[in-house]
Protein backbone atom coordinates (compact mmCIF):
# COMPACT_ATOMS: atom_id res chain seq x y z
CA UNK A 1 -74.55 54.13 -49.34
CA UNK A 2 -76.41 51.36 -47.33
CA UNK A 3 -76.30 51.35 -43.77
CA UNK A 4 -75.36 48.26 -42.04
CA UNK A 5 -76.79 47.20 -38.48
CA UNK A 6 -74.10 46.96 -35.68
CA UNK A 7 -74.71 43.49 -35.49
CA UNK A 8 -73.25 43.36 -38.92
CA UNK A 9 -70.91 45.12 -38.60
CA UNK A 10 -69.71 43.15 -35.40
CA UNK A 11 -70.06 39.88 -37.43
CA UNK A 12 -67.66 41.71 -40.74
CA UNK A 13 -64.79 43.06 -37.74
CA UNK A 14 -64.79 40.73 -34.78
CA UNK A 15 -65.86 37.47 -36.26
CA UNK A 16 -69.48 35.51 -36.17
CA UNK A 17 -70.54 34.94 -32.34
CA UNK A 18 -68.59 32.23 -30.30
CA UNK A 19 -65.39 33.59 -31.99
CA UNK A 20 -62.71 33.86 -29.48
CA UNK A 21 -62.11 37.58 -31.00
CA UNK A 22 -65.56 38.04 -31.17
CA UNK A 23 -66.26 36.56 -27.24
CA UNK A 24 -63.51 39.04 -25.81
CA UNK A 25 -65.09 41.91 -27.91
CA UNK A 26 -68.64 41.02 -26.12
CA UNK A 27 -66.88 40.18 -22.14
CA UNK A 28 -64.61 43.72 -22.85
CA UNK A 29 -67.92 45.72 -23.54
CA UNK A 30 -69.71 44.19 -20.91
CA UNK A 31 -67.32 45.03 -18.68
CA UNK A 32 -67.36 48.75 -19.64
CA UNK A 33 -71.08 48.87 -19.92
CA UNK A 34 -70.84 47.69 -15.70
CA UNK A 35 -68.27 50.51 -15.07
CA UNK A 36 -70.55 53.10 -16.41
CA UNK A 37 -73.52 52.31 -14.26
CA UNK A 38 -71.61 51.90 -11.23
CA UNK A 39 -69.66 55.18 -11.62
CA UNK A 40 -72.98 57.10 -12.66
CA UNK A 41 -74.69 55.55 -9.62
CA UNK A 42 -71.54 56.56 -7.12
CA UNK A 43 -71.77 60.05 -8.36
């Protein structure tokens, strides 16, 4: 079995960058990735 990069694997799922599925993928992690560092910096 070959292993594939996440990139790829983003690109095969979501759609090649500048996709709209692809764009709400990227703003909906981002988003997650804040909530994470705010909450472990509250604690």
């Amino acid at each position: 079995m070959k292993t594939k990069s996440w990139k790829a694997i983003k690109d095969e799922v979501y759609g090649k960058k500048g996709t709209a599925r692809r764009d709400k993928l990227e703003r909906d992690f981002k988003m997650l990735k804040t909530k994470f560092v705010f909450n472990k910096k509250s604690i």
